[in-house]
PDB file of N, CA and C in Angstrom:
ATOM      1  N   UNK A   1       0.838  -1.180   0.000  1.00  0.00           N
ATOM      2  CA  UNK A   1       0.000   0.000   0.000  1.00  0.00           C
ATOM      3  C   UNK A   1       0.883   1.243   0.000  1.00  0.00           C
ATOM      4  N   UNK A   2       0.374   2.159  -0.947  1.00  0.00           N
ATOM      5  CA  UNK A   2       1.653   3.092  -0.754  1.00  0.00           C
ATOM      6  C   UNK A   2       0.780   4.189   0.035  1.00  0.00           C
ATOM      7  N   UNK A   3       1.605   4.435   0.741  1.00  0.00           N
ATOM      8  CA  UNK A   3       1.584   5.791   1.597  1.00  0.00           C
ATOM      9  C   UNK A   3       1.935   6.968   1.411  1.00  0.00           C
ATOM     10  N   UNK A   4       0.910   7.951   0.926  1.00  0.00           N
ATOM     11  CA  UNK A   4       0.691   9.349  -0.033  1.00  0.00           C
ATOM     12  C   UNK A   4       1.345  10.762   0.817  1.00  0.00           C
ATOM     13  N   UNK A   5       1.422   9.996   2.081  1.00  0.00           N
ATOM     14  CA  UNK A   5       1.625  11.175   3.481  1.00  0.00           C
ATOM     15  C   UNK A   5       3.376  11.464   3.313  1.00  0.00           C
ATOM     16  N   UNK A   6       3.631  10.330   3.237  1.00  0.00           N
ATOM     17  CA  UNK A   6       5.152  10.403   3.456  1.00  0.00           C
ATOM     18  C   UNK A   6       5.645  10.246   1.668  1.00  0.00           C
ATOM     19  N   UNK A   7       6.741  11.320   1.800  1.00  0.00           N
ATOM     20  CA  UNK A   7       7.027  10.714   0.029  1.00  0.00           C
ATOM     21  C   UNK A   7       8.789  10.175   0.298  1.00  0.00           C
ATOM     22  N   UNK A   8       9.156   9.915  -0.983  1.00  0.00           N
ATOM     23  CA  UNK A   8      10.372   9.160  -0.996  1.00  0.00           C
ATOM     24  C   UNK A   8      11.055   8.565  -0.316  1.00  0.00           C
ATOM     25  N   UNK A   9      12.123   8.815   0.061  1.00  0.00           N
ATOM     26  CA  UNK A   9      13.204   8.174   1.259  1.00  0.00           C
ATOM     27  C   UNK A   9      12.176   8.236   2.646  1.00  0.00           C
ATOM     28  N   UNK A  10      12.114   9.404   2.774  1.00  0.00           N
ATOM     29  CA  UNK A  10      11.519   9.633   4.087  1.00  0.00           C
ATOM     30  C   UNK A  10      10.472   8.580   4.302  1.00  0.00           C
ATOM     31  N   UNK A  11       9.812   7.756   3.515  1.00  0.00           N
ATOM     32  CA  UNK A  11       8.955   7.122   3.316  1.00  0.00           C
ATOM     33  C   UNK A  11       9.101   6.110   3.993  1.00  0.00           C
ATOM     34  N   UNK A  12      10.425   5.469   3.454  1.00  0.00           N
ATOM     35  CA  UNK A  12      10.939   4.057   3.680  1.00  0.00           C
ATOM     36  C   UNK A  12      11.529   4.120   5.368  1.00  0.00           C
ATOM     37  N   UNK A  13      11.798   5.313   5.917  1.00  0.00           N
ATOM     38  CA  UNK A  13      12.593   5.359   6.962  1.00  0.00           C
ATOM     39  C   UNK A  13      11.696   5.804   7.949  1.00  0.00           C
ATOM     40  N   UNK A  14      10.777   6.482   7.632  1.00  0.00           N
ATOM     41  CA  UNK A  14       9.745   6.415   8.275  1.00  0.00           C
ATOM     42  C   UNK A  14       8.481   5.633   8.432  1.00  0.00           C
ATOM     43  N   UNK A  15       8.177   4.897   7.712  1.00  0.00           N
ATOM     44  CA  UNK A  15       7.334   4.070   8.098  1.00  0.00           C
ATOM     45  C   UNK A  15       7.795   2.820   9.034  1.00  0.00           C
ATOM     46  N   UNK A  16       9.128   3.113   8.553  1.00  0.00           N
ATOM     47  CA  UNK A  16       9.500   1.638   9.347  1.00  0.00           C
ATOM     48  C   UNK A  16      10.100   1.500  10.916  1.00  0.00           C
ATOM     49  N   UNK A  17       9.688   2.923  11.470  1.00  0.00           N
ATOM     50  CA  UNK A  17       9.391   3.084  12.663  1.00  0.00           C
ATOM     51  C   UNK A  17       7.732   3.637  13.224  1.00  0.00           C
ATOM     52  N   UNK A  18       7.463   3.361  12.400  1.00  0.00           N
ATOM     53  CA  UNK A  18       5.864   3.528  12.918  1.00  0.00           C
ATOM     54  C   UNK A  18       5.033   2.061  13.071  1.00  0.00           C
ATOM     55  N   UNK A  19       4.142   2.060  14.410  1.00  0.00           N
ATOM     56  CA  UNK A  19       3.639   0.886  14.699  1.00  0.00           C
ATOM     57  C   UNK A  19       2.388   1.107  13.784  1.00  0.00           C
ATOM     58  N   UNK A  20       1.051   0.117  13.710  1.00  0.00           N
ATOM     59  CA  UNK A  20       0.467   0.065  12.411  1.00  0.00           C
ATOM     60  C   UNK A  20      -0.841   0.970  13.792  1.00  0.00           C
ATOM     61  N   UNK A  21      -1.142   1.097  14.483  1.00  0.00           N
ATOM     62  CA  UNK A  21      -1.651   2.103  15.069  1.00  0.00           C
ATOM     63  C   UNK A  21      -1.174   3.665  14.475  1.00  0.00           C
ATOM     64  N   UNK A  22      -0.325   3.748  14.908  1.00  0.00           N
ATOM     65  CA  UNK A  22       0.848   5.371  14.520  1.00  0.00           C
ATOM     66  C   UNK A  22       0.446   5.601  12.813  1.00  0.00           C
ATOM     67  N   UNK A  23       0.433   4.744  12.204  1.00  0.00           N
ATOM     68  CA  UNK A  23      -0.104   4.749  10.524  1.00  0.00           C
ATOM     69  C   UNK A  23      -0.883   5.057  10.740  1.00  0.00           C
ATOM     70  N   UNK A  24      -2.261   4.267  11.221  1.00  0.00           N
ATOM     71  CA  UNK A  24      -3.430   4.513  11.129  1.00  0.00           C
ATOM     72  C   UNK A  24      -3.820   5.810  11.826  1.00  0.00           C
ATOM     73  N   UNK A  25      -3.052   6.428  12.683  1.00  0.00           N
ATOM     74  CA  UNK A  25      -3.641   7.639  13.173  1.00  0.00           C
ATOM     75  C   UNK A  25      -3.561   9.171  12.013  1.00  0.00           C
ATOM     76  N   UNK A  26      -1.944   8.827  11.123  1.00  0.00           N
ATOM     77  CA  UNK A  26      -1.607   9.312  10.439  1.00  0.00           C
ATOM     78  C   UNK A  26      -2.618   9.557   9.303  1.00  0.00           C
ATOM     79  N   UNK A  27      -3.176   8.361   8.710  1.00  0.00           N
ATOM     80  CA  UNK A  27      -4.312   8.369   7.877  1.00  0.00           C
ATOM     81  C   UNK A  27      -5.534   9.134   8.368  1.00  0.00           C
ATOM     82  N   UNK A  28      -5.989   8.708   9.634  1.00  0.00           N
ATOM     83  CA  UNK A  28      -7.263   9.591   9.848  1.00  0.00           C
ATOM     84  C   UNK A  28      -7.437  10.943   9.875  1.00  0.00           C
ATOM     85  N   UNK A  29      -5.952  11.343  10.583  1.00  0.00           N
ATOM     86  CA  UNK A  29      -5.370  12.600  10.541  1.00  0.00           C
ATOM     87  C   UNK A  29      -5.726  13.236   9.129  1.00  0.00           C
ATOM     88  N   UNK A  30      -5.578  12.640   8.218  1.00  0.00           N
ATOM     89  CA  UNK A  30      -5.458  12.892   6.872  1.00  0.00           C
ATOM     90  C   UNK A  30      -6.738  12.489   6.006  1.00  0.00           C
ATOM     91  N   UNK A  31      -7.968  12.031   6.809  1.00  0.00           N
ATOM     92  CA  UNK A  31      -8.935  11.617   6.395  1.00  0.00           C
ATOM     93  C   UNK A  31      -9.919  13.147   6.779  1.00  0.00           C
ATOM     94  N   UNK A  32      -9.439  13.375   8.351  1.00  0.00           N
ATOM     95  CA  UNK A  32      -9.806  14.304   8.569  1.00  0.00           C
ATOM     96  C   UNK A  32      -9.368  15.838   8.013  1.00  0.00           C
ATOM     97  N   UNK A  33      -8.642  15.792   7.147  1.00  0.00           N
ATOM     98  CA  UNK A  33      -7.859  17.004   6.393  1.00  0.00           C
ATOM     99  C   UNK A  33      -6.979  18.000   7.971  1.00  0.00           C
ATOM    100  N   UNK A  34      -6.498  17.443   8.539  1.00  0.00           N
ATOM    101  CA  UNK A  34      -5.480  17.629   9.627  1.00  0.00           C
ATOM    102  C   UNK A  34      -4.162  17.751   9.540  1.00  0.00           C
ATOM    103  N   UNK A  35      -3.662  16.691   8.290  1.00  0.00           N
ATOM    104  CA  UNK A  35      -2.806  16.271   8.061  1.00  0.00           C
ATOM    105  C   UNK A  35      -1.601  17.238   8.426  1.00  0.00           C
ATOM    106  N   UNK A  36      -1.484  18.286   7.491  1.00  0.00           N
ATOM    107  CA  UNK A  36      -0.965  19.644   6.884  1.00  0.00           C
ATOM    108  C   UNK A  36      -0.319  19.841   8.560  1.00  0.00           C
ATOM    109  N   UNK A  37      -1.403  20.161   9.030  1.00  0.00           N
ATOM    110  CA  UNK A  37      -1.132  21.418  10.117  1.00  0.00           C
ATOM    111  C   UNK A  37      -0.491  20.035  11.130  1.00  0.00           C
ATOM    112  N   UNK A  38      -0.090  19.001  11.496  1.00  0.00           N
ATOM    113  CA  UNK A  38       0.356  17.972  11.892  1.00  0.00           C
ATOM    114  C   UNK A  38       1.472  17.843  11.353  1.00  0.00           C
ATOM    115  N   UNK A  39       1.796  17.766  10.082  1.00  0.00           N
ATOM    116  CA  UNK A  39       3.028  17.616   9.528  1.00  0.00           C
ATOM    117  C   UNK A  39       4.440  19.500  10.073  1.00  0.00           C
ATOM    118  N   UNK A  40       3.059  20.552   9.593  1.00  0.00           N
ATOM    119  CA  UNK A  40       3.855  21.505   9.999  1.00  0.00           C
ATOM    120  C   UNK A  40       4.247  21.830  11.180  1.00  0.00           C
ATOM    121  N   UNK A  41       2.946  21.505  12.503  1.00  0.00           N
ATOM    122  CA  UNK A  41       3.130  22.330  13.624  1.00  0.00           C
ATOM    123  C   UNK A  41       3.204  21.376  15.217  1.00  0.00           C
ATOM    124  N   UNK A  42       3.012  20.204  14.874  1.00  0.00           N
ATOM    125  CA  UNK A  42       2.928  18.867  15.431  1.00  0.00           C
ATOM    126  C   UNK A  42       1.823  18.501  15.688  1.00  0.00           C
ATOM    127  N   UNK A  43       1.853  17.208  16.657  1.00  0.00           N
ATOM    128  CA  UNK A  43       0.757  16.830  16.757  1.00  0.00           C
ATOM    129  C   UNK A  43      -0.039  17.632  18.364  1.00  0.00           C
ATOM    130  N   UNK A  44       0.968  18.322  18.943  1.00  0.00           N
ATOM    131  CA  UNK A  44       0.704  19.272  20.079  1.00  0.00           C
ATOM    132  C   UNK A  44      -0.428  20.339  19.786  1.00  0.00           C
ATOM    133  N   UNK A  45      -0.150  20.680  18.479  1.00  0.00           N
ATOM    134  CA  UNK A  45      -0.923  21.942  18.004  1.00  0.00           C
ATOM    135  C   UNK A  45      -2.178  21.740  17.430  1.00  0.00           C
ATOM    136  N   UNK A  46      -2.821  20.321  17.579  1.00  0.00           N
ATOM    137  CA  UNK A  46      -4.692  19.816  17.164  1.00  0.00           C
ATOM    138  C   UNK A  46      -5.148  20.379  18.983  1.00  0.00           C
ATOM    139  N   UNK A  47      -6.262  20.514  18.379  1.00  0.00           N
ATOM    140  CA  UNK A  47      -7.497  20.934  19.909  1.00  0.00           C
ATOM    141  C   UNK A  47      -7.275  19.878  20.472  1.00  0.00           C
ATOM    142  N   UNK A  48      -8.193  19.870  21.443  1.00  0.00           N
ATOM    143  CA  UNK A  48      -8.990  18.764  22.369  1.00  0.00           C
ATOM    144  C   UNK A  48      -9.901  17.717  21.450  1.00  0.00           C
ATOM    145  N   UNK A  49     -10.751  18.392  20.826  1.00  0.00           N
ATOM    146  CA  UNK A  49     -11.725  18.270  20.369  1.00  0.00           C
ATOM    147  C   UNK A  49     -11.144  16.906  19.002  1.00  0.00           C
ATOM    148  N   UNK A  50      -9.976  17.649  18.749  1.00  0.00           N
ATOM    149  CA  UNK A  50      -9.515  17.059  17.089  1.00  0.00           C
ATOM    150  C   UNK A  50      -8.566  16.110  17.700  1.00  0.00           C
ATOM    151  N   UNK A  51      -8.268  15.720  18.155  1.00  0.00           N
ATOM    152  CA  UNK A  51      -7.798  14.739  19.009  1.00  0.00           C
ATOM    153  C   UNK A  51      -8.073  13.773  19.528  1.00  0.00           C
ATOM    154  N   UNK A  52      -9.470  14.055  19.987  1.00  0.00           N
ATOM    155  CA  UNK A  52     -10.319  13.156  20.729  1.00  0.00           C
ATOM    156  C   UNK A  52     -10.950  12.204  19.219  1.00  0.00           C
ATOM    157  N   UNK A  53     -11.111  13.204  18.035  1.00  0.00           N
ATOM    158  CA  UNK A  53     -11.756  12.670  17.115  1.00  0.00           C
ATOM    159  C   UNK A  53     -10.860  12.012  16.475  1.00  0.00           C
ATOM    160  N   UNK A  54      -9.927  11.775  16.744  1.00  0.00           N
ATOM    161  CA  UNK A  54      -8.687  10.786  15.954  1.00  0.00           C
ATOM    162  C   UNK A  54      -8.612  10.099  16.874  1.00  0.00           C
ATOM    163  N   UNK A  55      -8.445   9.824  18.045  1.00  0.00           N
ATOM    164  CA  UNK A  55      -8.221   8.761  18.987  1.00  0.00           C
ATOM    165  C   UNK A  55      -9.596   7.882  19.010  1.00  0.00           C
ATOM    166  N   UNK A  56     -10.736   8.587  19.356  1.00  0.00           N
ATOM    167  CA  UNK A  56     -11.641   7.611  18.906  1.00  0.00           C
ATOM    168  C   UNK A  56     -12.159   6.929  17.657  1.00  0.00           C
ATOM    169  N   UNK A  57     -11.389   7.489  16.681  1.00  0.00           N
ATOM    170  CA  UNK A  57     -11.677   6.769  15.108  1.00  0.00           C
ATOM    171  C   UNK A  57     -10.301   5.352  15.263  1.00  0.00           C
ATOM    172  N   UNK A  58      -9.223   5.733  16.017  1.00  0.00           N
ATOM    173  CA  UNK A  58      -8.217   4.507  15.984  1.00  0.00           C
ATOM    174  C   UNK A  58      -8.890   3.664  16.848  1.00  0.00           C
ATOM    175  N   UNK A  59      -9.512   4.154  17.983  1.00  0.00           N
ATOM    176  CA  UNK A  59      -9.638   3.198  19.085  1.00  0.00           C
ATOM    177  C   UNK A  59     -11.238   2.068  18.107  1.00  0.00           C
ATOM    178  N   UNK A  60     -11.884   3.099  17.277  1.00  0.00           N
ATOM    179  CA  UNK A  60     -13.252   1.704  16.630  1.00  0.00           C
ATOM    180  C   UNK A  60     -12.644   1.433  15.483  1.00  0.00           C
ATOM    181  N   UNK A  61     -11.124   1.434  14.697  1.00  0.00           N
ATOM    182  CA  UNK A  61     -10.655   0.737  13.934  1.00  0.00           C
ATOM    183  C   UNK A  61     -10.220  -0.560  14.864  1.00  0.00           C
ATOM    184  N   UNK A  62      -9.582  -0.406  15.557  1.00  0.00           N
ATOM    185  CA  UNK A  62      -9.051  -1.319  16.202  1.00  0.00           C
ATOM    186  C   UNK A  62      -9.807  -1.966  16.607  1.00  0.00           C
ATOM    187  N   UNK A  63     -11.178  -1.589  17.011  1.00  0.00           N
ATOM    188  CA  UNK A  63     -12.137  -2.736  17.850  1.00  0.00           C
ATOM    189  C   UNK A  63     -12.409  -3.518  16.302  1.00  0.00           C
ATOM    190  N   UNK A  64     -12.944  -2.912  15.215  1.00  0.00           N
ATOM    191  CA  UNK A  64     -13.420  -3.586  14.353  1.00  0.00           C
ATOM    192  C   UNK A  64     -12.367  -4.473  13.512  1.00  0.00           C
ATOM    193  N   UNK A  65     -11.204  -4.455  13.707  1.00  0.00           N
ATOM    194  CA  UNK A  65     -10.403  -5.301  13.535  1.00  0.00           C
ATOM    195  C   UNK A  65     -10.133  -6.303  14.213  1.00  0.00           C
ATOM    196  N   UNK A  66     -10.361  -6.558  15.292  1.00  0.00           N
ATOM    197  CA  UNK A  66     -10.436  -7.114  16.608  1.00  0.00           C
ATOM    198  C   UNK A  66     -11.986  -7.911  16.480  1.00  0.00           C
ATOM    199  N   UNK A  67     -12.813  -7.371  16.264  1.00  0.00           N
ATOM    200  CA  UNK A  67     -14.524  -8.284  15.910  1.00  0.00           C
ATOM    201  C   UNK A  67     -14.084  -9.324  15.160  1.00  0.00           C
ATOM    202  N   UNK A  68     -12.983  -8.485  13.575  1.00  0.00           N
ATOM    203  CA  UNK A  68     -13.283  -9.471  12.436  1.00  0.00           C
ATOM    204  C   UNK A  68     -11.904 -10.474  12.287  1.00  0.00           C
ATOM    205  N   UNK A  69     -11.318 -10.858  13.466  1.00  0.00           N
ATOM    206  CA  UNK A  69     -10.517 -11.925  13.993  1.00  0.00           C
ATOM    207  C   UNK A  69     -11.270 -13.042  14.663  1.00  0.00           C
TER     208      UNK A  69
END
């Protein structure tokens, strides 16, 4: 699967310290159009609010991955 977030080198060297949680947060991040301001300003600089809405989108990926085992 290629990963649109990260490009080239950085790609390869970074993904391969990310657990498949840490991906998936990355994606939602980026589902949620977050991405940007995450990449520029960290992940310190999302609300409460936008935070909560990425942690609970990983936490019902994970359950529903977890059902379909």
């Amino acid at each position: 699967m290629k990963e649109s977030w990260i490009t080239g080198a950085r790609r390869r060297s970074a993904l391969t310290y990310l657990t498949k949680a840490q991906r998936r947060k990355y994606e939602i991040a980026k589902e949620l159009g977050l991405l940007d301001q995450v990449r520029q300003k960290g992940w310190a600089s999302l609300s409460a609010k936008d935070t909560g809405r990425i942690g609970g989108l990983v936490s019902k990926s994970m359950k529903q991955k977890n059902e379909g085992e």
